[in-house]
Every structure is written in C-alpha cells, then in structure tokens.
N, C-alpha and C. Protein backbone atom coordinates (compact mmCIF):
# COMPACT_ATOMS: atom_id res chain seq x y z
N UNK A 1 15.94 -51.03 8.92
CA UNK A 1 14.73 -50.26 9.19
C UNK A 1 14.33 -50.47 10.65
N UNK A 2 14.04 -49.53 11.27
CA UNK A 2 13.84 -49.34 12.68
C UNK A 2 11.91 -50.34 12.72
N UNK A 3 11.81 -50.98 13.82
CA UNK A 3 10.57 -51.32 13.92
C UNK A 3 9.92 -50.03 14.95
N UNK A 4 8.26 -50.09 14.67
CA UNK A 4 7.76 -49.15 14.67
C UNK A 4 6.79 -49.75 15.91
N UNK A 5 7.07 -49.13 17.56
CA UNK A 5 6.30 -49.11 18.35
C UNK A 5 5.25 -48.18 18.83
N UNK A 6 4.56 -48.87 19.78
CA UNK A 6 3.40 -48.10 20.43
C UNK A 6 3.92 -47.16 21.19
N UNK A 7 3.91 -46.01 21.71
CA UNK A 7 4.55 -45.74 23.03
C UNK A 7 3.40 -44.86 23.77
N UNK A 8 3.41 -45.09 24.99
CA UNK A 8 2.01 -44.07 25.74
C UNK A 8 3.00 -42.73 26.01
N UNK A 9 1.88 -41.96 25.85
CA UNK A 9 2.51 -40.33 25.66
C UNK A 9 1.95 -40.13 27.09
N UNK A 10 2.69 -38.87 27.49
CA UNK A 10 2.03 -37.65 28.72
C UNK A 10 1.20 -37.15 28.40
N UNK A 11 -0.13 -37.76 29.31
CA UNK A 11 -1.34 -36.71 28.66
C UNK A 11 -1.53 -35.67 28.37
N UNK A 12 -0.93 -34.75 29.29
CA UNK A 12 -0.73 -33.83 29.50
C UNK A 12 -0.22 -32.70 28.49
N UNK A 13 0.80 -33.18 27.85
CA UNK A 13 1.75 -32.67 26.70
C UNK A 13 0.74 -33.12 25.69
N UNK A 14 0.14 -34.40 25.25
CA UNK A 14 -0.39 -33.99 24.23
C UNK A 14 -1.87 -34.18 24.16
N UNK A 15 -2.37 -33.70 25.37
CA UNK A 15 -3.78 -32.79 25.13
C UNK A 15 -3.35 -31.22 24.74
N UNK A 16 -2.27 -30.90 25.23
CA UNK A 16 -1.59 -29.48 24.75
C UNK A 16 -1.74 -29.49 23.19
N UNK A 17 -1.19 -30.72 22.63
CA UNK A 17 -0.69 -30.26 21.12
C UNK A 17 -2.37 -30.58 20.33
N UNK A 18 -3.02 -31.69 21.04
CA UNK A 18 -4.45 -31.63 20.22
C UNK A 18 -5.43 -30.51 20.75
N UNK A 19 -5.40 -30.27 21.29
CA UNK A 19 -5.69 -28.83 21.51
C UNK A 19 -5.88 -27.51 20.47
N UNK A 20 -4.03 -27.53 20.75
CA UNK A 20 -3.65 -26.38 19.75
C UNK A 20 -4.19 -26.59 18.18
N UNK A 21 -3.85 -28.33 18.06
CA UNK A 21 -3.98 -28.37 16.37
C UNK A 21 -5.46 -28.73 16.20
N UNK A 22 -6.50 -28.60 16.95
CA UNK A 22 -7.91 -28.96 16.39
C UNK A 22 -8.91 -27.57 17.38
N UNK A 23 -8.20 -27.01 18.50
CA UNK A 23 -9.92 -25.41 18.60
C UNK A 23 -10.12 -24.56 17.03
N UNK A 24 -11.15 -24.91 17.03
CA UNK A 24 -11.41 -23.83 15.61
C UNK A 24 -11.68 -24.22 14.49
N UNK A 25 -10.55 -25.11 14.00
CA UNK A 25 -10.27 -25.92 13.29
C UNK A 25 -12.00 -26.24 12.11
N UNK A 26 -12.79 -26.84 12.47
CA UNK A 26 -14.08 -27.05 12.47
C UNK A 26 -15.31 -27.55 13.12
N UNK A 27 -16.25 -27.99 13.20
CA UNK A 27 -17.33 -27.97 13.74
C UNK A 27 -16.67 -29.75 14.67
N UNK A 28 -16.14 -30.45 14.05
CA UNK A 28 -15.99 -32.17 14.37
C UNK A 28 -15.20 -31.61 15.56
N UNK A 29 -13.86 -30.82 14.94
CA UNK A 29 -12.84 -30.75 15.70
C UNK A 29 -13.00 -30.13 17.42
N UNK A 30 -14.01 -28.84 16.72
CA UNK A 30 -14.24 -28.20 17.93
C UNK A 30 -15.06 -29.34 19.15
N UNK A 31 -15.72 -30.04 18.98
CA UNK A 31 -16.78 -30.88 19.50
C UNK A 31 -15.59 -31.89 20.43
N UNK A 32 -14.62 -32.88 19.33
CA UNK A 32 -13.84 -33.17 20.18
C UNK A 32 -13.04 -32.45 21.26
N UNK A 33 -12.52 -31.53 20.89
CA UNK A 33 -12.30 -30.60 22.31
C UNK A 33 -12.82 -29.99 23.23
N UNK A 34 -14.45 -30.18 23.04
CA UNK A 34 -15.05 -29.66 24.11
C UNK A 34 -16.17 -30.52 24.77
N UNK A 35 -16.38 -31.88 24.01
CA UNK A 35 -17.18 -32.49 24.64
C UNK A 35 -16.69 -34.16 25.00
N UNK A 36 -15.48 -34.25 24.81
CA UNK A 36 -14.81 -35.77 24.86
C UNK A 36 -13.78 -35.43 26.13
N UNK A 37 -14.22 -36.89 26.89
CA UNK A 37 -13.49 -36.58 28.30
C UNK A 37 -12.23 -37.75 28.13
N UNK A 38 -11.36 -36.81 28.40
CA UNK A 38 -9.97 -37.07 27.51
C UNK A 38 -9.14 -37.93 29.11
N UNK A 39 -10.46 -37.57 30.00
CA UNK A 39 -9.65 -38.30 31.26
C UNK A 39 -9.63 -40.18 31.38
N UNK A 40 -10.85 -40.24 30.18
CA UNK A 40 -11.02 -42.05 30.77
C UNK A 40 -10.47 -42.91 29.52
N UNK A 41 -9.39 -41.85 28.49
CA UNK A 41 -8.25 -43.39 27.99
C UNK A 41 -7.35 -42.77 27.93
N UNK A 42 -6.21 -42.84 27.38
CA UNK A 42 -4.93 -42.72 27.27
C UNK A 42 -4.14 -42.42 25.93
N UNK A 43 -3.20 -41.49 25.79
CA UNK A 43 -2.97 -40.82 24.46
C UNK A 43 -1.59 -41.77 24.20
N UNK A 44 -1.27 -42.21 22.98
CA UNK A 44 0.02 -42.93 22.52
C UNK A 44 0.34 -42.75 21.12
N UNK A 45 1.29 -42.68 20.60
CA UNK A 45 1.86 -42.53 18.97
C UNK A 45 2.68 -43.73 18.65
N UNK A 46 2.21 -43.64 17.29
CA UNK A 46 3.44 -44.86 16.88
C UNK A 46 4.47 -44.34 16.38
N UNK A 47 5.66 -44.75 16.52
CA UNK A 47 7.12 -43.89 16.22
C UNK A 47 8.45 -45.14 15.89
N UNK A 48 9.54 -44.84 15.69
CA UNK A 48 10.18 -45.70 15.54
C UNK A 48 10.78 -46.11 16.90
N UNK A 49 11.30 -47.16 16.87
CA UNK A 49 11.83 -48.07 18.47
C UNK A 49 12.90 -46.94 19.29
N UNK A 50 13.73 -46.01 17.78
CA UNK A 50 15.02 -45.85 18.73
C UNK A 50 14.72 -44.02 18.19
N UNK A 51 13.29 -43.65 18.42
CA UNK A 51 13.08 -42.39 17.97
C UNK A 51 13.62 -41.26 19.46
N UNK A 52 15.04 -40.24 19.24
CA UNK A 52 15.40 -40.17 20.64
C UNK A 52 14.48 -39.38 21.76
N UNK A 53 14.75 -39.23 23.16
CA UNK A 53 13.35 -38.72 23.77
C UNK A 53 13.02 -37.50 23.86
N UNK A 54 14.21 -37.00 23.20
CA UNK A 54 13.76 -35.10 23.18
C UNK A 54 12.91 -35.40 21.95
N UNK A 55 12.48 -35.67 21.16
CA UNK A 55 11.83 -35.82 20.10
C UNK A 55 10.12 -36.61 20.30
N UNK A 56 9.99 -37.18 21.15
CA UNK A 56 8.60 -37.70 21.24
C UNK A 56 7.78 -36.68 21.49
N UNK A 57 7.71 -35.33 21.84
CA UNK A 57 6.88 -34.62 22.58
C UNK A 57 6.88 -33.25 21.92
N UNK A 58 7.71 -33.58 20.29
CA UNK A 58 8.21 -32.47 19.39
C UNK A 58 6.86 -32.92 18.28
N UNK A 59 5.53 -32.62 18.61
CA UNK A 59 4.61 -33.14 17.57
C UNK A 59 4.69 -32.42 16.27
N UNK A 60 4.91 -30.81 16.05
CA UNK A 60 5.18 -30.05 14.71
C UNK A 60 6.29 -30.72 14.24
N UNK A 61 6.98 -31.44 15.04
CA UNK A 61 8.18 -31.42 13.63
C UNK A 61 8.64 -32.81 13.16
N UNK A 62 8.79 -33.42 12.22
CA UNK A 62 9.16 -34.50 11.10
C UNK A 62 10.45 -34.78 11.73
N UNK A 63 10.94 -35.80 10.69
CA UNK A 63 12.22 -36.56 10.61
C UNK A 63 12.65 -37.81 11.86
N UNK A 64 11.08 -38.32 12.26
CA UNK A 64 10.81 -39.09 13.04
C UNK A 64 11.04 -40.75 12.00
N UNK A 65 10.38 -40.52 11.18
CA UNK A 65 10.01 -41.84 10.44
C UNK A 65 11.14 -42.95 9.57
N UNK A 66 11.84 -42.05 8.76
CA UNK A 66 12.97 -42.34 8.35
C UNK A 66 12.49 -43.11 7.14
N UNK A 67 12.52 -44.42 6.74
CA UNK A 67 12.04 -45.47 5.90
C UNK A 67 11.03 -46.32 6.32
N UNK A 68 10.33 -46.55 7.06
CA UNK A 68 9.37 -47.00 7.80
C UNK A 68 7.87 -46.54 7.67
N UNK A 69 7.44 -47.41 7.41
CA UNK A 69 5.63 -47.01 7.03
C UNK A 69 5.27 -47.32 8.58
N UNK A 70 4.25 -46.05 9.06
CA UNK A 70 3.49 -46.11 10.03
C UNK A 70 2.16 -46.69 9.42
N UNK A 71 2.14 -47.91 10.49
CA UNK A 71 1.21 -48.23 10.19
C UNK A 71 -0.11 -48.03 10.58
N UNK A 72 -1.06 -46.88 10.43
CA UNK A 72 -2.27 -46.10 10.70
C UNK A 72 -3.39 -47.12 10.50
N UNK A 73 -3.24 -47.51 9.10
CA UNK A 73 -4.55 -48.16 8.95
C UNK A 73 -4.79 -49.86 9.61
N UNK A 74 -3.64 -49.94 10.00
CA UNK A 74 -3.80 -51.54 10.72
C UNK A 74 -4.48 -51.31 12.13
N UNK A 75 -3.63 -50.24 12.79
CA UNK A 75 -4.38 -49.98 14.13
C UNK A 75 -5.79 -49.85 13.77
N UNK A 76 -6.08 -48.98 12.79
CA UNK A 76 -7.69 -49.02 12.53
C UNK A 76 -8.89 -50.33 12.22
N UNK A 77 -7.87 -51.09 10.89
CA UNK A 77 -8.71 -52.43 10.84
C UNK A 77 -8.65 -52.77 12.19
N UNK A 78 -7.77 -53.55 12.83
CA UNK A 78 -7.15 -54.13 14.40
C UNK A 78 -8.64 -53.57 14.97
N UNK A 79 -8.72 -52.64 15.29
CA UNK A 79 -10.21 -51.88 15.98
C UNK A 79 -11.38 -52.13 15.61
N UNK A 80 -11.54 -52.23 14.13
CA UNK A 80 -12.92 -52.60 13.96
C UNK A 80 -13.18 -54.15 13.66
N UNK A 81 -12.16 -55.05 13.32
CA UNK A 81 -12.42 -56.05 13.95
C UNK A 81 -12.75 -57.01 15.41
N UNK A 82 -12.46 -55.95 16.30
CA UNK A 82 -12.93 -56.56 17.51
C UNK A 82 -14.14 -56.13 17.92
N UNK A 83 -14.84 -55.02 17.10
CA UNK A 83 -16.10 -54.23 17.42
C UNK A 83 -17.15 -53.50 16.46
N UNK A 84 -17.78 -54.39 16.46
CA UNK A 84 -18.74 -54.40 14.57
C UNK A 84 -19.65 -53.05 14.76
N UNK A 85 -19.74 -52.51 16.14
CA UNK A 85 -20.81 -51.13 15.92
C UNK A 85 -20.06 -49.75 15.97
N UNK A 86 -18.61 -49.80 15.30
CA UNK A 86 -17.94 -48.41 15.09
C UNK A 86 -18.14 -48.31 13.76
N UNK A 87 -18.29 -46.90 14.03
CA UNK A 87 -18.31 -45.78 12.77
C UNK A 87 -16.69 -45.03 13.05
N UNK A 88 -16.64 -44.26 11.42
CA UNK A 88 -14.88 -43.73 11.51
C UNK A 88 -15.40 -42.31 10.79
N UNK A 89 -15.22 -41.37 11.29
CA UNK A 89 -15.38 -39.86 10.57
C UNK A 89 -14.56 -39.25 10.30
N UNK A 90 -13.65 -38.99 8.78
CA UNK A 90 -12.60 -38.17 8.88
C UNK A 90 -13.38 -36.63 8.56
N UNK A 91 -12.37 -35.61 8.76
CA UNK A 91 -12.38 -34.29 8.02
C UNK A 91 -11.81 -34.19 7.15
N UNK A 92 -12.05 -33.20 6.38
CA UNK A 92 -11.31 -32.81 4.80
C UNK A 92 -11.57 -31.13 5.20
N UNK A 93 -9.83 -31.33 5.76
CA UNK A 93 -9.02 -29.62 5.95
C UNK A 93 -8.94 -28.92 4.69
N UNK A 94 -9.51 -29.35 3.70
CA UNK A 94 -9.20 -28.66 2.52
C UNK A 94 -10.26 -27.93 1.62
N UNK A 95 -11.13 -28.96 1.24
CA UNK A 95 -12.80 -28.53 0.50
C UNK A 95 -13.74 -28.02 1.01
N UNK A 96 -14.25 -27.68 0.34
CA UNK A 96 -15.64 -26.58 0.97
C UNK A 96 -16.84 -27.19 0.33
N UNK A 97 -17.71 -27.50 0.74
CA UNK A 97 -19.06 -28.17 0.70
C UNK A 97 -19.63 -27.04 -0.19
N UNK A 98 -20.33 -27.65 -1.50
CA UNK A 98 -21.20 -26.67 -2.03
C UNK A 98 -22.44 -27.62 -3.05
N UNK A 99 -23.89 -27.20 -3.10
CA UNK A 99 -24.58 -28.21 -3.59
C UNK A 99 -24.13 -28.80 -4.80
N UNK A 100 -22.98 -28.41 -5.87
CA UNK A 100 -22.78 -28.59 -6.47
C UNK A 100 -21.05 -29.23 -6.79
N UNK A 101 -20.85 -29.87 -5.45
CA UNK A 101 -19.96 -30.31 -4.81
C UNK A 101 -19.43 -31.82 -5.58
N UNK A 102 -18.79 -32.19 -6.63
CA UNK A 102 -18.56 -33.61 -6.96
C UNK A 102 -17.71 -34.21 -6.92
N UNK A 103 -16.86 -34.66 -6.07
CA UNK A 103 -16.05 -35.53 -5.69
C UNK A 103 -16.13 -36.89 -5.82
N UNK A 104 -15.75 -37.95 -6.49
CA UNK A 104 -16.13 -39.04 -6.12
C UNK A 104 -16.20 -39.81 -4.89
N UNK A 105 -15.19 -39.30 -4.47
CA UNK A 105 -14.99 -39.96 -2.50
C UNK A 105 -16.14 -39.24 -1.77
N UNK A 106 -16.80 -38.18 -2.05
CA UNK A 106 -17.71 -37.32 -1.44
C UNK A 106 -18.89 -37.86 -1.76
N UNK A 107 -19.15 -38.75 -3.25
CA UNK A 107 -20.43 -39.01 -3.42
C UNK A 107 -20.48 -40.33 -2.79
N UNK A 108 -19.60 -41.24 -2.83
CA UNK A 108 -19.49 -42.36 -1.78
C UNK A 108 -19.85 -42.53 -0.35
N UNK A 109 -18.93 -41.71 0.09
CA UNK A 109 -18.84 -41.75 1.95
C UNK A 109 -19.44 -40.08 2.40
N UNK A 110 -19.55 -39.53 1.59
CA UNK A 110 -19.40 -37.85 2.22
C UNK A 110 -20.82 -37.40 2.76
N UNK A 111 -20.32 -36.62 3.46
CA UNK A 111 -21.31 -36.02 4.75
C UNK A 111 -20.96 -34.50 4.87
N UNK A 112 -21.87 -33.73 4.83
CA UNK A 112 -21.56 -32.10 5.26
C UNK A 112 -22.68 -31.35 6.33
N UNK A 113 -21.50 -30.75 6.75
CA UNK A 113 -22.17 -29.89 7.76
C UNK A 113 -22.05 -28.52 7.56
N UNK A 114 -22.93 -27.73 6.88
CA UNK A 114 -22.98 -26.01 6.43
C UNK A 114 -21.86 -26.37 5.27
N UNK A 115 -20.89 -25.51 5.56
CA UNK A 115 -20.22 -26.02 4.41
C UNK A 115 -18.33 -26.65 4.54
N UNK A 116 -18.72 -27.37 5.83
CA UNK A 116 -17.29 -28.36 6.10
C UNK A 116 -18.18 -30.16 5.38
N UNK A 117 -17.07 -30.54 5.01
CA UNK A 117 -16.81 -32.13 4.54
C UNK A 117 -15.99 -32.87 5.42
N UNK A 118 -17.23 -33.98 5.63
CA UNK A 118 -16.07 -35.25 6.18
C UNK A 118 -16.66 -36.29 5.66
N UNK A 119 -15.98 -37.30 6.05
CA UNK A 119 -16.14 -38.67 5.55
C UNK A 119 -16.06 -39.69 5.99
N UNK A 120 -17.68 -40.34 6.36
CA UNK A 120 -17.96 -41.21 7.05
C UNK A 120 -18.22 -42.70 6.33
N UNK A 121 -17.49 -43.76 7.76
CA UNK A 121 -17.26 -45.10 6.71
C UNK A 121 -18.17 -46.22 8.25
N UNK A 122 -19.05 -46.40 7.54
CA UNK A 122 -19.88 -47.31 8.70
C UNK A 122 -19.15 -48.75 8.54
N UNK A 123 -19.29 -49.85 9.20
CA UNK A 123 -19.07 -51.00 9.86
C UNK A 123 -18.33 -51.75 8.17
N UNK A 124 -20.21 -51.68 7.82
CA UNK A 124 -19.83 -52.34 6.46
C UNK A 124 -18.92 -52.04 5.10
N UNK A 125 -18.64 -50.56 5.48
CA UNK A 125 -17.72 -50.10 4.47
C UNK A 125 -16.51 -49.97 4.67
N UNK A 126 -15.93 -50.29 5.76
CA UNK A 126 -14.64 -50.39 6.39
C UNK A 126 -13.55 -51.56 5.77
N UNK A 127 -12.67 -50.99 4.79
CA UNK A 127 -11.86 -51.67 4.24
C UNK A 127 -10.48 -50.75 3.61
N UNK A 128 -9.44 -51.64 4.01
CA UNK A 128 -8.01 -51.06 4.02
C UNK A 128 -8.13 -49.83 2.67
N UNK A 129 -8.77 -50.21 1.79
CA UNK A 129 -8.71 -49.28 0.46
C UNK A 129 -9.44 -48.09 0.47
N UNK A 130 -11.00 -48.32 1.60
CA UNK A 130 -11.68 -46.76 1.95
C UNK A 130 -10.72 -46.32 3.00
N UNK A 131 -10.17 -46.78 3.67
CA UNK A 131 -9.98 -46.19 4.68
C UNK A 131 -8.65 -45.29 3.93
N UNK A 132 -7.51 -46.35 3.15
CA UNK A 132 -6.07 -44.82 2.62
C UNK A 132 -7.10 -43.72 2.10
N UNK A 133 -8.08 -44.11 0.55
CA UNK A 133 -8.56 -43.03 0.18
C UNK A 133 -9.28 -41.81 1.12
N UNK A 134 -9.77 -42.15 2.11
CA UNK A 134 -10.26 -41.21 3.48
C UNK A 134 -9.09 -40.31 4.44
N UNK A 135 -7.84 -41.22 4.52
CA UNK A 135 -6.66 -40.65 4.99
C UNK A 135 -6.00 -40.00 4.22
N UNK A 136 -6.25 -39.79 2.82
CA UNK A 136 -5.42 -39.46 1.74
C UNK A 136 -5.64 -37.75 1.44
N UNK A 137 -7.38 -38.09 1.56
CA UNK A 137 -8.09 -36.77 1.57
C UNK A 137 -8.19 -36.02 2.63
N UNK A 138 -8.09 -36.93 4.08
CA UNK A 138 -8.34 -36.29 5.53
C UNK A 138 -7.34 -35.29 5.42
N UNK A 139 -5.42 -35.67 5.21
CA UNK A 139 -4.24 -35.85 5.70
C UNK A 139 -3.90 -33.88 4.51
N UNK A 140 -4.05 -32.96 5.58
CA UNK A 140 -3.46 -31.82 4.69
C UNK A 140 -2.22 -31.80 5.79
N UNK A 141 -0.98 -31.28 5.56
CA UNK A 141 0.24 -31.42 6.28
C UNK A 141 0.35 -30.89 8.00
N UNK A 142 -0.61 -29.95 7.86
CA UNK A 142 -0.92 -29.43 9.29
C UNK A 142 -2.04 -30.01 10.32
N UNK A 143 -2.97 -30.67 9.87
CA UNK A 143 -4.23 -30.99 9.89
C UNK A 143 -4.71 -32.59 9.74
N UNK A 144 -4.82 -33.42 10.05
CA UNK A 144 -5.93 -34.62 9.87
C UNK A 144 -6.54 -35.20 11.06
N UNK A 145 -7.59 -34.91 11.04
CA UNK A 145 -8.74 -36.08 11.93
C UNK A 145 -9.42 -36.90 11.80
N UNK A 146 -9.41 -38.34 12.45
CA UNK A 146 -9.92 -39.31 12.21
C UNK A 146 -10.75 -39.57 13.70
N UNK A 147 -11.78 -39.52 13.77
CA UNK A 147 -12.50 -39.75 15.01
C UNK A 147 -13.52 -40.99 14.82
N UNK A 148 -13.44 -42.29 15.62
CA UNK A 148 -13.40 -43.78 15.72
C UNK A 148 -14.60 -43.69 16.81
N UNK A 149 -15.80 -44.24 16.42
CA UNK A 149 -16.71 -44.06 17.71
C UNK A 149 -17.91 -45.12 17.90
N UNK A 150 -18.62 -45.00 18.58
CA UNK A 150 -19.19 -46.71 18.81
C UNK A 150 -20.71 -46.13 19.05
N UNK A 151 -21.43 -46.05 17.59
CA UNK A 151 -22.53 -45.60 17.76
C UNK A 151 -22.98 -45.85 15.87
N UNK A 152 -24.01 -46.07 15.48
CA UNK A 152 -24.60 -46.32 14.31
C UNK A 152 -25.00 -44.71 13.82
N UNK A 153 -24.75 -45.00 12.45
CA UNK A 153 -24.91 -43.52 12.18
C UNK A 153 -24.98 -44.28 9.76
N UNK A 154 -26.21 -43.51 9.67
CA UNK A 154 -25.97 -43.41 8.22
C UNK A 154 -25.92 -42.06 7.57
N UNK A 155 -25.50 -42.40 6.86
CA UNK A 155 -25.72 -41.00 5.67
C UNK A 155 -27.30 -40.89 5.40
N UNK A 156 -27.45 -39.52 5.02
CA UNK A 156 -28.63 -39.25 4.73
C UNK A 156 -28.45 -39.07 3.28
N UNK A 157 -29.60 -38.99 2.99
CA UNK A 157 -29.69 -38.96 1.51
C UNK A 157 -29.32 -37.52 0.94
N UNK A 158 -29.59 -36.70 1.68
CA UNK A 158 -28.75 -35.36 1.31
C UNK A 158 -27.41 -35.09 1.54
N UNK A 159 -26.99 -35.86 2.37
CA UNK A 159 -25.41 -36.12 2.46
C UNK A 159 -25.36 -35.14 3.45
N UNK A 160 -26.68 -34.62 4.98
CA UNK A 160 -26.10 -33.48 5.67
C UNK A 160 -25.61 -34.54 6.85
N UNK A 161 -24.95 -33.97 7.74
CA UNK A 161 -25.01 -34.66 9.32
C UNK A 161 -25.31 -33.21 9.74
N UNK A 162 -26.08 -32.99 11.14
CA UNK A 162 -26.08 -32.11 11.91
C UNK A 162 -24.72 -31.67 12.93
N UNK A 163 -25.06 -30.26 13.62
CA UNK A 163 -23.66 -29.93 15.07
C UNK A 163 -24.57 -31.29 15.47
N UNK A 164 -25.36 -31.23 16.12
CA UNK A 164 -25.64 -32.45 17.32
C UNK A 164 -25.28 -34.00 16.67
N UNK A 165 -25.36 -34.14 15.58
CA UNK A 165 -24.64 -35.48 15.33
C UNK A 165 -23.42 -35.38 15.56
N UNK A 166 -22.55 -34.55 15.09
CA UNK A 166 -21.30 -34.46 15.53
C UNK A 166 -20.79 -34.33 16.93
N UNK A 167 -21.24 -33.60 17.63
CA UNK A 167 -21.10 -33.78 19.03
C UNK A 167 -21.49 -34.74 19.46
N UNK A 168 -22.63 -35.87 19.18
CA UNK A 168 -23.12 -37.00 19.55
C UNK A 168 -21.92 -38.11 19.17
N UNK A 169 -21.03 -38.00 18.09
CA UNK A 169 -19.71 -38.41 17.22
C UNK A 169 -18.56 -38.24 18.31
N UNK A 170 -18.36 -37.00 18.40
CA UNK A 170 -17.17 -36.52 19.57
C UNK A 170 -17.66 -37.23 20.68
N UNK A 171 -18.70 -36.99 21.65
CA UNK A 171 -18.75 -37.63 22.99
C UNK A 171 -18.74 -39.24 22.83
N UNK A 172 -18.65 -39.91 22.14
CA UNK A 172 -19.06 -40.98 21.80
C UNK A 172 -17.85 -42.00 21.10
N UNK A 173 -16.80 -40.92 21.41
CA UNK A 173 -15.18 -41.41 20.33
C UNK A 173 -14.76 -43.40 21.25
N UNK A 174 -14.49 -44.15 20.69
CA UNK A 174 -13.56 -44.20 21.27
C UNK A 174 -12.30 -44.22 20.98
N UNK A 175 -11.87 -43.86 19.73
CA UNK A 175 -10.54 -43.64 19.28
C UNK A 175 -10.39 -42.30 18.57
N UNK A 176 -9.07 -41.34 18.65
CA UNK A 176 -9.22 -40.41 17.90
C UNK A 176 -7.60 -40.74 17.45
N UNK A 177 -7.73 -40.00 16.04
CA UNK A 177 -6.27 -40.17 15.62
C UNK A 177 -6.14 -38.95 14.97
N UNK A 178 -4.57 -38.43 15.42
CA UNK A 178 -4.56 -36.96 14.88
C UNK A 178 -3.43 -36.65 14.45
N UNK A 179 -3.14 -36.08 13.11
CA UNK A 179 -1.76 -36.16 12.36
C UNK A 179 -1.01 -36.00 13.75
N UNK A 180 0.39 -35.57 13.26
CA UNK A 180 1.97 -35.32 14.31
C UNK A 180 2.74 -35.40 13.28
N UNK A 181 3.76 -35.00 14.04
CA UNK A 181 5.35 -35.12 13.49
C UNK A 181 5.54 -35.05 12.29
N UNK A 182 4.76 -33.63 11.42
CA UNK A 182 4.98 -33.14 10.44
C UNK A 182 4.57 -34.43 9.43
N UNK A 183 3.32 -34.64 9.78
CA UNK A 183 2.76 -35.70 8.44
C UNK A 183 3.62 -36.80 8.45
N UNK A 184 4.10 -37.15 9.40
CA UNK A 184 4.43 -38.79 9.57
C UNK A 184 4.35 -39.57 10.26
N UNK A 185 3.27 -39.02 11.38
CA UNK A 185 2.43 -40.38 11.78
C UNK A 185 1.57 -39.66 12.60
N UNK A 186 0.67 -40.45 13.35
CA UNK A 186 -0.11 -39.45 14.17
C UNK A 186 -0.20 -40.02 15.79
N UNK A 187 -0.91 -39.64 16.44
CA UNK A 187 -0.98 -39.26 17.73
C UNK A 187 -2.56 -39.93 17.91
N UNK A 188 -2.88 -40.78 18.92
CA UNK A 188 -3.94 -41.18 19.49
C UNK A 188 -4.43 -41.02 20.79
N UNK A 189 -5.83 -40.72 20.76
CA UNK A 189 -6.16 -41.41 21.92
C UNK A 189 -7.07 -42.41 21.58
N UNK A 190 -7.12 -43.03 22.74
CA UNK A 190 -7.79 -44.40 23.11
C UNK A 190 -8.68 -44.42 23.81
N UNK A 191 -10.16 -44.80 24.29
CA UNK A 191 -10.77 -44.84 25.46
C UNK A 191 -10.29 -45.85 26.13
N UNK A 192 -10.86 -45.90 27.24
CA UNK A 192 -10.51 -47.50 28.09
C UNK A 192 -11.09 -48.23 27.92
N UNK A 193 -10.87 -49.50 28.20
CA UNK A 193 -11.80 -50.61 28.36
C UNK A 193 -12.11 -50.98 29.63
C-alpha cells in the first residue's frame, strides 16, 4: 500500500477546479468564492506517494487512491486540536430543507438557510464519529464542502443560519476541504499562520 502524502498544489490550477466545482453550487459555496481571499494560504491534497504527475492536477477524475484510506478526518481532528475556537460547516448537495424536515443528523447538528442544509459541529461536538457521519452526508460524488473557520457560532433554536452568517463563515475559513479525484480524496486550502 502506497503511503499517503501532503503535496502543495498550484494555486492557480486549483482555484480553477474550486471554482468550477462550488459558483452556484449554494449559498456557503457561493460565499467561499467570493468572499475568501484565497491569496493568504495555500492549496494541497492528500494523494498517494507515487500518484504520477500528469495526474495531480486531473481533480474530476479517480483511480488516484488504489487501497489506501485518505485520511480526511485526521487532518481535521489534527486542526481542532491545536485550536479550541473552530467551528466546521459541511453542505448537504443532496436535501432540501423543509419545516417538516427529519433527519436525525439534521436534528443534531443541522442548520438551514431558505431551503439548503448544512451541518454545523462547534468545538465541543467535534469527534471522529460526527465528523464521518457529516462527511458521509456532505460527500455526493461531484460535490462536498467542508469549510473549517475560527469564529463561535451556535445553532439557533430554529435551526436557521442567515446569507450573512455564512459569509461571516466563508471570510473567516481557515481551512476549506473540497471533494477531488472522483470521490477519493479532497483538495484543501489552508490559511497561513
């Protein structure tokens, strides 16, 4: 089994591909693309050691991974153990918010805006088991966002977030993680330190 490194990407190439795969997309997505300044960290994927180099910059397409678990949610614990005031917001590319909406993961963590769903996991709820069930639901094959940000935020009792919370979410990232390579691993950015 190939071990599974970090590698820093060309910004360039893949502000192209997060781009393409999140304008429109929804209200979170759009926000990250228009209000997160993508100039002050650095974009990197995890991939296998001997993944060849025409292939790093091929984000639509699979057969990157082989037998090897990417490991997503470690980079994530790894993060919020060094920094107790992040919040983690996924989307759910799939459901449609309606008052009569029952999901169990939705009545837990869930948050809506008009009628998009995501799913927010504050400081204290951050554990390897919310976080797959959040990636499980985020992760549709074309589609998942996970946006990592350093600002306090609860659920309301109606379960709404506002656009301006979300944009307050986007400008405020410091990690974003975004499927790739055909649902087998994803693509980051990082802010700086």
């Amino acid at each position: 089994m190939n071990e599974i490194i970090k590698l820093l990407l060309d910004k360039h190439k893949a502000l192209l591909y997060l781009r393409d795969n999140l304008e429109g997309t929804n209200t979170l997505s759009t926000a990250v693309c228009q209000h997160l300044d993508f100039d002050k960290g650095n974009f990197y994927a995890l991939v296998p050691e001997d993944l060849p180099e025409k292939q790093i910059y091929e984000f639509k397409q699979g057969g990157i991974r082989g037998q090897g678990r990417i490991p997503i949610i470690d980079v994530l614990l790894e993060k919020f153990l060094h920094e107790q005031s992040l919040i983690c917001l996924f989307d759910d590319g799939i459901d449609t918010y309606t008052p009569s909406y029952d999901w169990p993961l939705f009545s837990e963590f869930g948050v809506h805006y008009s009628n998009e769903i995501y799913y927010l996991l504050t400081n204290k709820e951050f554990s390897q088991e919310n976080l797959n069930e959040c990636f499980k639901t985020s992760n549709v094959t074309w589609h998942s966002l996970c946006v990592v940000s350093k600002l306090k935020h609860s659920r309301k009792e109606e379960k709404s977030i506002s656009k301006k919370d979300l944009i307050t979410i986007a400008k405020a990232a410091e990690m974003i993680c975004l499927l790739a390579y055909d649902a087998e691993s994803y693509i980051f950015w990082e802010k700086d330190i």
